[in-house]
PDB file of N, CA and C in Angstrom:
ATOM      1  N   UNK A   1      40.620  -9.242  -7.770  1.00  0.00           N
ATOM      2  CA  UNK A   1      39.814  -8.320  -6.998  1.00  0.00           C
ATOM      3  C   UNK A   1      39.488  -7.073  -7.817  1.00  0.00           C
ATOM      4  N   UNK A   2      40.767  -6.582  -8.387  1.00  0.00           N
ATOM      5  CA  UNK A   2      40.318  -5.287  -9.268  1.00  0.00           C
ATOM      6  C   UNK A   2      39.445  -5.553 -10.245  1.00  0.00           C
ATOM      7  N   UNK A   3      39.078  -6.467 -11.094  1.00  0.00           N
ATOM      8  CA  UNK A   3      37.905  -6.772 -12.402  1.00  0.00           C
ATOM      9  C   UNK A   3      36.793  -7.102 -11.416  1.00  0.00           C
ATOM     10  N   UNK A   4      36.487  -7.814 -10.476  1.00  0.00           N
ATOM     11  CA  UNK A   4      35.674  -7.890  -9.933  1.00  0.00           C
ATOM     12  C   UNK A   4      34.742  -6.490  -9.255  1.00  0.00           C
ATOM     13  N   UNK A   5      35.419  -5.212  -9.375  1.00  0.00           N
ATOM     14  CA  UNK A   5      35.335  -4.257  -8.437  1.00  0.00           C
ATOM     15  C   UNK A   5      35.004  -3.265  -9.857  1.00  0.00           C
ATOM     16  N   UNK A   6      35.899  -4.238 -11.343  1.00  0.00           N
ATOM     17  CA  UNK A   6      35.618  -3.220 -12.133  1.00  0.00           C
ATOM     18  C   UNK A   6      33.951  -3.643 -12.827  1.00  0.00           C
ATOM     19  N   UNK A   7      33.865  -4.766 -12.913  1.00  0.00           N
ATOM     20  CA  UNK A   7      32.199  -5.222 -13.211  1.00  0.00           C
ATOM     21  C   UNK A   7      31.207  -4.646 -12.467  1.00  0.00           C
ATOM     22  N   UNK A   8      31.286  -4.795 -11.051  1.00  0.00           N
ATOM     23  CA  UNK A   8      30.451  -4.026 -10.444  1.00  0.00           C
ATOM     24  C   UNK A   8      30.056  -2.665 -10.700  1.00  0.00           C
ATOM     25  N   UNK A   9      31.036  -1.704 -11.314  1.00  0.00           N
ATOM     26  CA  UNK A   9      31.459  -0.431 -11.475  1.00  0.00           C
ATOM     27  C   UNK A   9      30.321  -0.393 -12.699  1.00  0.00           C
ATOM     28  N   UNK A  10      30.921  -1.368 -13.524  1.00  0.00           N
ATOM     29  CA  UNK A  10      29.941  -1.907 -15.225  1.00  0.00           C
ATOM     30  C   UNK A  10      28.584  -1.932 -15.249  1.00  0.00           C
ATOM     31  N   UNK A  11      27.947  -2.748 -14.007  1.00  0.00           N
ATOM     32  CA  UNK A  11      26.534  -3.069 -13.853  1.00  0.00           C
ATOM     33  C   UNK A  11      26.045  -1.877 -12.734  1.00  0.00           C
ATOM     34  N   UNK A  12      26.602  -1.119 -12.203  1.00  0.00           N
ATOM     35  CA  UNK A  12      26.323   0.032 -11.944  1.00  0.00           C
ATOM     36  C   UNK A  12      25.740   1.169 -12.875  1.00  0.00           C
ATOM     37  N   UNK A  13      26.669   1.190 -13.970  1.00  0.00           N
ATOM     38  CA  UNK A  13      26.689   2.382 -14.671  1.00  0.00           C
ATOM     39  C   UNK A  13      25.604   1.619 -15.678  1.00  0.00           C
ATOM     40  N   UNK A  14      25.455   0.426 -16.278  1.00  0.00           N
ATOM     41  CA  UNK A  14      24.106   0.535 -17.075  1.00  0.00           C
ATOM     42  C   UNK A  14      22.861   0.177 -16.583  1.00  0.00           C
ATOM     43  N   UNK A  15      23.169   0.208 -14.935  1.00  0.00           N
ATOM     44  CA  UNK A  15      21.659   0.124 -14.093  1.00  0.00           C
ATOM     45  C   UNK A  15      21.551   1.496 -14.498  1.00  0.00           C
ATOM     46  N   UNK A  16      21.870   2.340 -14.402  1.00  0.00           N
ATOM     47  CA  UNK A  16      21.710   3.921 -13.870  1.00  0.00           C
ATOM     48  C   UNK A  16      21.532   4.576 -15.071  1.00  0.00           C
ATOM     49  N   UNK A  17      21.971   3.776 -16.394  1.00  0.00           N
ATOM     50  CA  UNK A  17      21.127   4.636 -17.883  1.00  0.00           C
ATOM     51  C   UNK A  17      19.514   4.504 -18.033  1.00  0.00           C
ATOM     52  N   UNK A  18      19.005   5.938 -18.255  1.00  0.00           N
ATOM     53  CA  UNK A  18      17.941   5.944 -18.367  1.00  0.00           C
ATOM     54  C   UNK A  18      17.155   5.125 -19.174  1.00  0.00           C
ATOM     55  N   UNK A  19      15.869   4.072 -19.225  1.00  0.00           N
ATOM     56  CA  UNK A  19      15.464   3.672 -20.369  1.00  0.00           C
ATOM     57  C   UNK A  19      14.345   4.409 -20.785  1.00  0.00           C
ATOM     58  N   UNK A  20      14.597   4.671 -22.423  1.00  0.00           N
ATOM     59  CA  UNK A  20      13.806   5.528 -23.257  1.00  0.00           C
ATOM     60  C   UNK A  20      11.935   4.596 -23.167  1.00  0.00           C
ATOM     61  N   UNK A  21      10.938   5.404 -22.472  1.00  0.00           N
ATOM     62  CA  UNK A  21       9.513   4.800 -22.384  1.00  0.00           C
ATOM     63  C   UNK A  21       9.230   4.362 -23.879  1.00  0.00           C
ATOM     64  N   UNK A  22       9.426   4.791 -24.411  1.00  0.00           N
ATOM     65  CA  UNK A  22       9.323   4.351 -26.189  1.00  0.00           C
ATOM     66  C   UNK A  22       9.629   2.731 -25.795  1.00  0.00           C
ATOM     67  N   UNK A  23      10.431   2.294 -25.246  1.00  0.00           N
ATOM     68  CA  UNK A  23      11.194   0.693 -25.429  1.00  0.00           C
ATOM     69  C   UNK A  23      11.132   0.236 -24.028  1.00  0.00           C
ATOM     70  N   UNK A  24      10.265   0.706 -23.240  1.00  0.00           N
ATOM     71  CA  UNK A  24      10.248  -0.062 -21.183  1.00  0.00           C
ATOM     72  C   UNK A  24       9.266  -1.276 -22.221  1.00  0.00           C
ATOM     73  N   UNK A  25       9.829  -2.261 -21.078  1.00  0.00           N
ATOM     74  CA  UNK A  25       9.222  -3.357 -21.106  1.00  0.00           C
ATOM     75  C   UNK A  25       8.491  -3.706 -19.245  1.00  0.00           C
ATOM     76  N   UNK A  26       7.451  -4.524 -19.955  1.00  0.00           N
ATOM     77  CA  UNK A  26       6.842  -4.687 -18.528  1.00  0.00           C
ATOM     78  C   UNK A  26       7.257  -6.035 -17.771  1.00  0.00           C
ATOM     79  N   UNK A  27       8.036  -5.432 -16.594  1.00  0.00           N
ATOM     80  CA  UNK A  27       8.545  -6.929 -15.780  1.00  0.00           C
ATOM     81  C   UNK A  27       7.575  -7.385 -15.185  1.00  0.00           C
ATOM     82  N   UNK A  28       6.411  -6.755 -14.222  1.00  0.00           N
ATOM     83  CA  UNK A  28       5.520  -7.878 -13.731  1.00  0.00           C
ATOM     84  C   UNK A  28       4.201  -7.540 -14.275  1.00  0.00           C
ATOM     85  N   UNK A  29       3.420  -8.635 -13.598  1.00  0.00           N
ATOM     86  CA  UNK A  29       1.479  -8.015 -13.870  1.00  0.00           C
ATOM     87  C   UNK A  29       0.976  -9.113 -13.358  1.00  0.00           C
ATOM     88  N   UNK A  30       0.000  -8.755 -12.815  1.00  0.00           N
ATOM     89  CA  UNK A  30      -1.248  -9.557 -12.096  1.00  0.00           C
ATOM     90  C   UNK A  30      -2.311  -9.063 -12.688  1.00  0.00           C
ATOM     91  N   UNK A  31      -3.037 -10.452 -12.760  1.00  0.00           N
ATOM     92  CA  UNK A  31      -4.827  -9.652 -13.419  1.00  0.00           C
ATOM     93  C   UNK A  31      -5.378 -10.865 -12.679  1.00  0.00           C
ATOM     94  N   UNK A  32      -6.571 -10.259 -11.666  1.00  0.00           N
ATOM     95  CA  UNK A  32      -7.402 -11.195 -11.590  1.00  0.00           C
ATOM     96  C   UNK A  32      -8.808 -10.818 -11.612  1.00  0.00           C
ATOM     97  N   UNK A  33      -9.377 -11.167 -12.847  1.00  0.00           N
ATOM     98  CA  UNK A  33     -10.570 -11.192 -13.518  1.00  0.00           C
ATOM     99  C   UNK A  33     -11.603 -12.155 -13.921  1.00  0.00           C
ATOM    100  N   UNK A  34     -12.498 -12.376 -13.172  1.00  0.00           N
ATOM    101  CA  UNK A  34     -12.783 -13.819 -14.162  1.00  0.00           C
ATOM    102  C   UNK A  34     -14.251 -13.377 -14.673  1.00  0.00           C
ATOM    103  N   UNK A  35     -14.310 -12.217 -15.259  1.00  0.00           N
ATOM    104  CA  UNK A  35     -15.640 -11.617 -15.877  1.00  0.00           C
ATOM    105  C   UNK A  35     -16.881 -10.915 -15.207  1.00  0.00           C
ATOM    106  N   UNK A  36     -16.688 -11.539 -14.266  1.00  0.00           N
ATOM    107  CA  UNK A  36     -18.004 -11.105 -12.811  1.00  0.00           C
ATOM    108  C   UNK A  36     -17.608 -10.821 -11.719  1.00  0.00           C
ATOM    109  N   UNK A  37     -18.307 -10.053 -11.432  1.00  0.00           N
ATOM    110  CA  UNK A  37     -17.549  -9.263  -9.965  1.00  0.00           C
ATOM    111  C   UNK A  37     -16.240  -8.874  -9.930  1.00  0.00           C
ATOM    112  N   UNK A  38     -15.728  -8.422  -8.385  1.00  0.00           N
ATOM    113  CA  UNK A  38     -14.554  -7.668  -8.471  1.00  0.00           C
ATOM    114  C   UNK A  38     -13.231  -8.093  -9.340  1.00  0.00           C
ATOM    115  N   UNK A  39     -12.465  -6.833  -9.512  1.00  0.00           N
ATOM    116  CA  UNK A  39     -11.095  -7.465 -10.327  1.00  0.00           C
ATOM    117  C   UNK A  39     -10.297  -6.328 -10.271  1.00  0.00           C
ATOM    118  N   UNK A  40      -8.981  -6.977 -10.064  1.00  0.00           N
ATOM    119  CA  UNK A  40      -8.025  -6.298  -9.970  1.00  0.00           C
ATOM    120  C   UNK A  40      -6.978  -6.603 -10.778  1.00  0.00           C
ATOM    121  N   UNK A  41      -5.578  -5.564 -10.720  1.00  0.00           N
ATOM    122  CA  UNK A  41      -5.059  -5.950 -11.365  1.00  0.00           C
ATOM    123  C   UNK A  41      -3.527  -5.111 -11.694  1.00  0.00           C
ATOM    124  N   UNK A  42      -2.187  -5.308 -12.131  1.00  0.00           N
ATOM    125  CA  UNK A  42      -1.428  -4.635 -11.221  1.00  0.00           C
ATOM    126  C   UNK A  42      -0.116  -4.570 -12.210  1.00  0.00           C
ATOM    127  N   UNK A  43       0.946  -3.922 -12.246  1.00  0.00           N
ATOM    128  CA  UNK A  43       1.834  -4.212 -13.567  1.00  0.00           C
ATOM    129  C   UNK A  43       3.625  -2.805 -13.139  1.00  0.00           C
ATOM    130  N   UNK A  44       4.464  -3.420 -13.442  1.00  0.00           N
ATOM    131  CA  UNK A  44       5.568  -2.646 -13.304  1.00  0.00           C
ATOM    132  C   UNK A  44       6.262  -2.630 -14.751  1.00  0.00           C
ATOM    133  N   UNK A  45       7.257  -1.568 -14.871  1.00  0.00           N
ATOM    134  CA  UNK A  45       8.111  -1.895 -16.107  1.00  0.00           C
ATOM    135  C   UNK A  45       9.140  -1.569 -15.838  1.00  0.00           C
ATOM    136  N   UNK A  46      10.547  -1.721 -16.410  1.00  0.00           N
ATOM    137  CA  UNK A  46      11.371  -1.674 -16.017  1.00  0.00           C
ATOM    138  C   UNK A  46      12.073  -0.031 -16.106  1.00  0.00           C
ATOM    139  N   UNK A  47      10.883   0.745 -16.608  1.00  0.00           N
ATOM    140  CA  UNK A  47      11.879   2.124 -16.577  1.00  0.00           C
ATOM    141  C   UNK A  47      10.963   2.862 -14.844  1.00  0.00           C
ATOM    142  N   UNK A  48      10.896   2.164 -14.488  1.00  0.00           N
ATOM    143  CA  UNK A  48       9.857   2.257 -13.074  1.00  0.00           C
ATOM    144  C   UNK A  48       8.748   2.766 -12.904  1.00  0.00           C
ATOM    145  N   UNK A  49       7.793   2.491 -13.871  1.00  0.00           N
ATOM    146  CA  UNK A  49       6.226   2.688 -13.536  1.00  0.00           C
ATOM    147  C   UNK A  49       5.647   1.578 -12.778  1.00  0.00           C
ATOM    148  N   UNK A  50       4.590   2.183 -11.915  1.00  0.00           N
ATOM    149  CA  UNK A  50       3.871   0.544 -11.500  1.00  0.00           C
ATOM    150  C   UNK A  50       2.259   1.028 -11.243  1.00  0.00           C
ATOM    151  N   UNK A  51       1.575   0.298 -11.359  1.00  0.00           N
ATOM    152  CA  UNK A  51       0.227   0.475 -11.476  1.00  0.00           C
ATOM    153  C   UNK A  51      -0.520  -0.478 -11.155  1.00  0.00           C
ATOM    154  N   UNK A  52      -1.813  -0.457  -9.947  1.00  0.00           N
ATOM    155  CA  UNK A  52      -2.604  -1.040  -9.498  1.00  0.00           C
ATOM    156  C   UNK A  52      -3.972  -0.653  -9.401  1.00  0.00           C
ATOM    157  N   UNK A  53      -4.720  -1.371  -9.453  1.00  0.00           N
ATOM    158  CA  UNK A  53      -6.143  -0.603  -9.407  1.00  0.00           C
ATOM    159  C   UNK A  53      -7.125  -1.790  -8.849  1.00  0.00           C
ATOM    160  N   UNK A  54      -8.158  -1.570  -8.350  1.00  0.00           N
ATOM    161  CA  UNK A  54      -9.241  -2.457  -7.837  1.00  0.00           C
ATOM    162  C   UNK A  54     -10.595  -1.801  -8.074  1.00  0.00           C
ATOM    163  N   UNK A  55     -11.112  -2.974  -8.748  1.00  0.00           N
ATOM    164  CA  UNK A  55     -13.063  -2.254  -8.574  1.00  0.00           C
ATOM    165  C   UNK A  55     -13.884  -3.352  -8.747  1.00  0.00           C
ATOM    166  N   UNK A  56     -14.821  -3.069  -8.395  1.00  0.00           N
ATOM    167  CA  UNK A  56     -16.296  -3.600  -8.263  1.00  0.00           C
ATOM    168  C   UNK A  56     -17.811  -2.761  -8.358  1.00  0.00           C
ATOM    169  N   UNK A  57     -18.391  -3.232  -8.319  1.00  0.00           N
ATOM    170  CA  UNK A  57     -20.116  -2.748  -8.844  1.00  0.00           C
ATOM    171  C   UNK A  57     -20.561  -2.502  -7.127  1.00  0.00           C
ATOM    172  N   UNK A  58     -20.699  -1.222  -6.872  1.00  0.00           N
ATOM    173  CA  UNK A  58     -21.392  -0.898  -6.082  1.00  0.00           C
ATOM    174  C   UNK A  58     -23.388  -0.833  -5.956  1.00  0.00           C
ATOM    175  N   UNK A  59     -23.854  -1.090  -5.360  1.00  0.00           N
ATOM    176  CA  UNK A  59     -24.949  -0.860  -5.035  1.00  0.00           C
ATOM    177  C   UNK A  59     -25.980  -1.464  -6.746  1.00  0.00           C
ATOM    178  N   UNK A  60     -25.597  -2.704  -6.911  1.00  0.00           N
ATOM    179  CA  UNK A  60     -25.996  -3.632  -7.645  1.00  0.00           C
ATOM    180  C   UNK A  60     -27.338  -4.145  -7.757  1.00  0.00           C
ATOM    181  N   UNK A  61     -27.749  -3.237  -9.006  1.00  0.00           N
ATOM    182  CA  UNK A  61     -29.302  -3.360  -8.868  1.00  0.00           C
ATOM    183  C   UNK A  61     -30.010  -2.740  -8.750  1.00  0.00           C
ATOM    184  N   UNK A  62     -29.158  -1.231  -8.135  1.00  0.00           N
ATOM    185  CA  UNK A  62     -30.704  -0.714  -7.960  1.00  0.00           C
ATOM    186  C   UNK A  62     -29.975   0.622  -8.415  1.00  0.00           C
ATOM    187  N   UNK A  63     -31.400   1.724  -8.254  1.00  0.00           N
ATOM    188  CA  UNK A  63     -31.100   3.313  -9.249  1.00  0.00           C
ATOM    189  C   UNK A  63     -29.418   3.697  -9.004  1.00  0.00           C
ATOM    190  N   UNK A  64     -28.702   3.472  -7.937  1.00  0.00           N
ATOM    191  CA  UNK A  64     -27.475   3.623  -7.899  1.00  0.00           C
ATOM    192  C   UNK A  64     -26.548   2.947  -7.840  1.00  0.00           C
ATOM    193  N   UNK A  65     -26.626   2.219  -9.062  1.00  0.00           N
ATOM    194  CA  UNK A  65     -25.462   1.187  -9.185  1.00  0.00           C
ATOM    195  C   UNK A  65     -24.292   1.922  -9.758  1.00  0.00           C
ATOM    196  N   UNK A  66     -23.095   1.449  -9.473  1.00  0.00           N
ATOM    197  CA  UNK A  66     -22.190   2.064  -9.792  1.00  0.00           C
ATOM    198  C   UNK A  66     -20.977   1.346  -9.719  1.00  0.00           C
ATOM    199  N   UNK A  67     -19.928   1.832 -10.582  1.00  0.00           N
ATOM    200  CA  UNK A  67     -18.384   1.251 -10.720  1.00  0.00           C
ATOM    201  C   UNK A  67     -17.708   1.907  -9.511  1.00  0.00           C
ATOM    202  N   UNK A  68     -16.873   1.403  -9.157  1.00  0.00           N
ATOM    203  CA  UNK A  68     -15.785   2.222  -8.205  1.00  0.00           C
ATOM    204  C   UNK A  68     -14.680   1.845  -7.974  1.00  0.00           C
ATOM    205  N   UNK A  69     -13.836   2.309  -8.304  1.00  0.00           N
ATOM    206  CA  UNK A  69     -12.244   1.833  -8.611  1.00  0.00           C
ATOM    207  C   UNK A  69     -11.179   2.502  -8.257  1.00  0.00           C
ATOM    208  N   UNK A  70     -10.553   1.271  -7.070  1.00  0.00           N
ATOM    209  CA  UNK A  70      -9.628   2.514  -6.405  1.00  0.00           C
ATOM    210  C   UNK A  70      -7.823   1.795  -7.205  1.00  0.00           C
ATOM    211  N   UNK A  71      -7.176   3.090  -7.129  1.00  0.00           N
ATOM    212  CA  UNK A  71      -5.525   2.186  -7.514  1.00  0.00           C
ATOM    213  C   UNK A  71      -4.775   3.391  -7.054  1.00  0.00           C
ATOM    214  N   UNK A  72      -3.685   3.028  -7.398  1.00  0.00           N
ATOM    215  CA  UNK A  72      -2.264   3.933  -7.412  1.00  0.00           C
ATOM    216  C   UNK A  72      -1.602   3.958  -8.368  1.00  0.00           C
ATOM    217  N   UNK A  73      -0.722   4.535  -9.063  1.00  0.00           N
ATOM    218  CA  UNK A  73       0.121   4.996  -9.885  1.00  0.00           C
ATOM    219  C   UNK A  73       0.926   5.703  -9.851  1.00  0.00           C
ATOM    220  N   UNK A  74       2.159   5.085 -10.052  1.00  0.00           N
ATOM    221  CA  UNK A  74       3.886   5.689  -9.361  1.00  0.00           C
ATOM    222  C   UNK A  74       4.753   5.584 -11.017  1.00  0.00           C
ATOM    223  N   UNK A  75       5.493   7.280 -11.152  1.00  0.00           N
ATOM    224  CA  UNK A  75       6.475   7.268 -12.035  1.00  0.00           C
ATOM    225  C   UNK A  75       7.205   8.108 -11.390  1.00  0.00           C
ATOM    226  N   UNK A  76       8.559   7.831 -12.437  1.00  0.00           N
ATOM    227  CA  UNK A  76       9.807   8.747 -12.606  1.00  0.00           C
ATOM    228  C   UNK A  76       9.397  10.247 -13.176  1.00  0.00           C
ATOM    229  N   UNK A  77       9.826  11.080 -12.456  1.00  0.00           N
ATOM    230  CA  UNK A  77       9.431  12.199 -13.368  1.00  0.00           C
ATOM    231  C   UNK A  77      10.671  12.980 -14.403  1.00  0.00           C
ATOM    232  N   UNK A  78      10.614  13.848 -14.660  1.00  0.00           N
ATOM    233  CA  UNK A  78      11.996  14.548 -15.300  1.00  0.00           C
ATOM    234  C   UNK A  78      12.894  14.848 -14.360  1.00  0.00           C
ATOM    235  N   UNK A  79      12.451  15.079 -13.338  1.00  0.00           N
ATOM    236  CA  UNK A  79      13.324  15.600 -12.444  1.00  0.00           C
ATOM    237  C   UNK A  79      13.807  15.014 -11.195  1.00  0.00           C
ATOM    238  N   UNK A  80      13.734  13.670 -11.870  1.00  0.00           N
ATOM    239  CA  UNK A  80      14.133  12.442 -11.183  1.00  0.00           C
ATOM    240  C   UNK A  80      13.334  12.159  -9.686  1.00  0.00           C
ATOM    241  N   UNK A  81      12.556  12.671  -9.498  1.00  0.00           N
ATOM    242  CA  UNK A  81      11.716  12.531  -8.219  1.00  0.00           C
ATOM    243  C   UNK A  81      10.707  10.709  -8.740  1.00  0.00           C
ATOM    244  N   UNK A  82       9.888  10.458  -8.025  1.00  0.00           N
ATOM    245  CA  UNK A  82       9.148   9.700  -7.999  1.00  0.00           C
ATOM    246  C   UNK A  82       8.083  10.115  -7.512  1.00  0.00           C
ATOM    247  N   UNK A  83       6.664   9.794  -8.401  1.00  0.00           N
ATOM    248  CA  UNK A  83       5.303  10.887  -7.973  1.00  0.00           C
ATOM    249  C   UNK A  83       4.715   9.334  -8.167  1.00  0.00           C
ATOM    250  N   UNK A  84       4.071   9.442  -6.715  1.00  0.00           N
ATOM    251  CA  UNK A  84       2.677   8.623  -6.366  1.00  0.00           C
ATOM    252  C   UNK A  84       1.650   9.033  -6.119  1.00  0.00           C
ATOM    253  N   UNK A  85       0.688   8.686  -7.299  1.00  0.00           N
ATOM    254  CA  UNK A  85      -1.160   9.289  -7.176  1.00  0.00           C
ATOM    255  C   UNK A  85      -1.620   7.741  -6.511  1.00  0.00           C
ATOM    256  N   UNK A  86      -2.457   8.452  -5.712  1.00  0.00           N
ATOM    257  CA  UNK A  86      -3.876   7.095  -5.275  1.00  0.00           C
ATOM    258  C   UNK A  86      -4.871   7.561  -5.731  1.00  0.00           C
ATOM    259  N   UNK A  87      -6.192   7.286  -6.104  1.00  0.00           N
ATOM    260  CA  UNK A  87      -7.215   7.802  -6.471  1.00  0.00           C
ATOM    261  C   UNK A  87      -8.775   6.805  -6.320  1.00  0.00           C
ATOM    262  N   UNK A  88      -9.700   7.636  -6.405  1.00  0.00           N
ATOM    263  CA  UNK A  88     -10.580   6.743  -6.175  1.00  0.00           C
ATOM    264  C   UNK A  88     -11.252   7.266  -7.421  1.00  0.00           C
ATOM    265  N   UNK A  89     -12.545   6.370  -8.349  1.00  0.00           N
ATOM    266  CA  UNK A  89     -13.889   6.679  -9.141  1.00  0.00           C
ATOM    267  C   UNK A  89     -14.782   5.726  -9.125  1.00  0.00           C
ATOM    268  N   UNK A  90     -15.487   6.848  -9.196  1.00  0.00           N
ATOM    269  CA  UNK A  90     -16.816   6.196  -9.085  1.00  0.00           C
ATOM    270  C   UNK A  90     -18.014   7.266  -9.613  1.00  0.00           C
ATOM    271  N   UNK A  91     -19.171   6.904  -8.391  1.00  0.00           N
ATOM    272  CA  UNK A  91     -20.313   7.846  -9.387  1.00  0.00           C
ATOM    273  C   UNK A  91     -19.744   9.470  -9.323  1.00  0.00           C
ATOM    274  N   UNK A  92     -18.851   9.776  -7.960  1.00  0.00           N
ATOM    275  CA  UNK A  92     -18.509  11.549  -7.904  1.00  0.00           C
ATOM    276  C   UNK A  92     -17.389  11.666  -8.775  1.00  0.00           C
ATOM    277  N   UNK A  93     -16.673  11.052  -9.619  1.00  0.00           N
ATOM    278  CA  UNK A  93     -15.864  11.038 -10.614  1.00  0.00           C
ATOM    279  C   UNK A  93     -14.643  10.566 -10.144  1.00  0.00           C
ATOM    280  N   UNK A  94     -12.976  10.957 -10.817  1.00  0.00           N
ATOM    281  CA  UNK A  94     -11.944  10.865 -10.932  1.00  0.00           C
ATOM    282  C   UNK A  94     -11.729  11.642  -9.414  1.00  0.00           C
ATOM    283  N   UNK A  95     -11.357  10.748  -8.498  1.00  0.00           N
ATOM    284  CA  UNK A  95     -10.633  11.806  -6.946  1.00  0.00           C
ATOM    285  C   UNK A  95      -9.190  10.964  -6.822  1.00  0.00           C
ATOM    286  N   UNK A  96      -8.068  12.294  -7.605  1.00  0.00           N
ATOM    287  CA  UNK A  96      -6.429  11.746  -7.183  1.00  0.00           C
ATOM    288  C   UNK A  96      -6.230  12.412  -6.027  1.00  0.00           C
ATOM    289  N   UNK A  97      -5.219  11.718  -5.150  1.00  0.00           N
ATOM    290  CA  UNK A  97      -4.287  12.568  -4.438  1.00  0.00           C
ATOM    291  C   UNK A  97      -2.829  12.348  -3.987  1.00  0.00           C
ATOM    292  N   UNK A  98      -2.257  12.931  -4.140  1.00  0.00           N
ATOM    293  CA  UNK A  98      -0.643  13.267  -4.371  1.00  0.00           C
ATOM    294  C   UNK A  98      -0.202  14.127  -3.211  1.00  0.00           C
ATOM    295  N   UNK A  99       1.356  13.927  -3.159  1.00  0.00           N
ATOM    296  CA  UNK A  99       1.840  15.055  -2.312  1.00  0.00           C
ATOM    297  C   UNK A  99       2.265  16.065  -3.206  1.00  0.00           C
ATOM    298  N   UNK A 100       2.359  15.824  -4.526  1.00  0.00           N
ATOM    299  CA  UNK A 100       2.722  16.661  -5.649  1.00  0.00           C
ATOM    300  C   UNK A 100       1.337  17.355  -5.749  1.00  0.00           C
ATOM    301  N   UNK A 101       0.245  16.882  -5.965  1.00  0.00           N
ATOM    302  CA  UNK A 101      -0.948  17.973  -6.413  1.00  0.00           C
ATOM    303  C   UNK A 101      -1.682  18.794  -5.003  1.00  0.00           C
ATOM    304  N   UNK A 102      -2.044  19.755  -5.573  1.00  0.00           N
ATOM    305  CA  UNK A 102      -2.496  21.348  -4.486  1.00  0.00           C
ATOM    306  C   UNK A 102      -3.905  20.557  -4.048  1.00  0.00           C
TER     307      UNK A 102
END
């Protein structure tokens, strides 16, 4: 019972070391693209970033055609919090929003 209680203790303590972003590796990802029309596409790593995004061609064809691409993006910060942006672009540009940004 005690080694059993002491492993746990083990895989505790090197869950909980930080990994240096220099060396995260990426555990998942989705891409679905097949050249035309919409595509998305989506990815985590193991020092806990994750990232999703979606777009397509708005108004196709004519004087206002346009990209527009919405996603999210979640990290660790220094101060150990976790900051999630959503955002949208398109023709009015880059629009994030956060509970972190004013």
């Amino acid at each position: 019972m005690k080694s059993v209680i002491a492993i746990a203790l083990l895989v505790c303590a090197v869950a909980a070391v930080p990994i240096d972003p220099q060396t995260a590796e990426t555990t998942d990802q989705k891409f679905d693209n097949i050249g035309v029309g919409p595509y998305s596409f989506s990815f985590q790593t193991n020092d806990g970033k994750s990232v999703y995004a979606e777009g397509q061609l708005k108004n196709q064809g004519t004087e206002g055609e346009a990209l527009e691409v919405r996603g999210q993006y979640s990290y660790t910060g220094d101060d150990g919090q976790v900051y999630t942006i959503t955002y949208i672009a398109n023709e009015l540009g880059y629009q994030p929003q956060g509970a972190h940004i004013p």
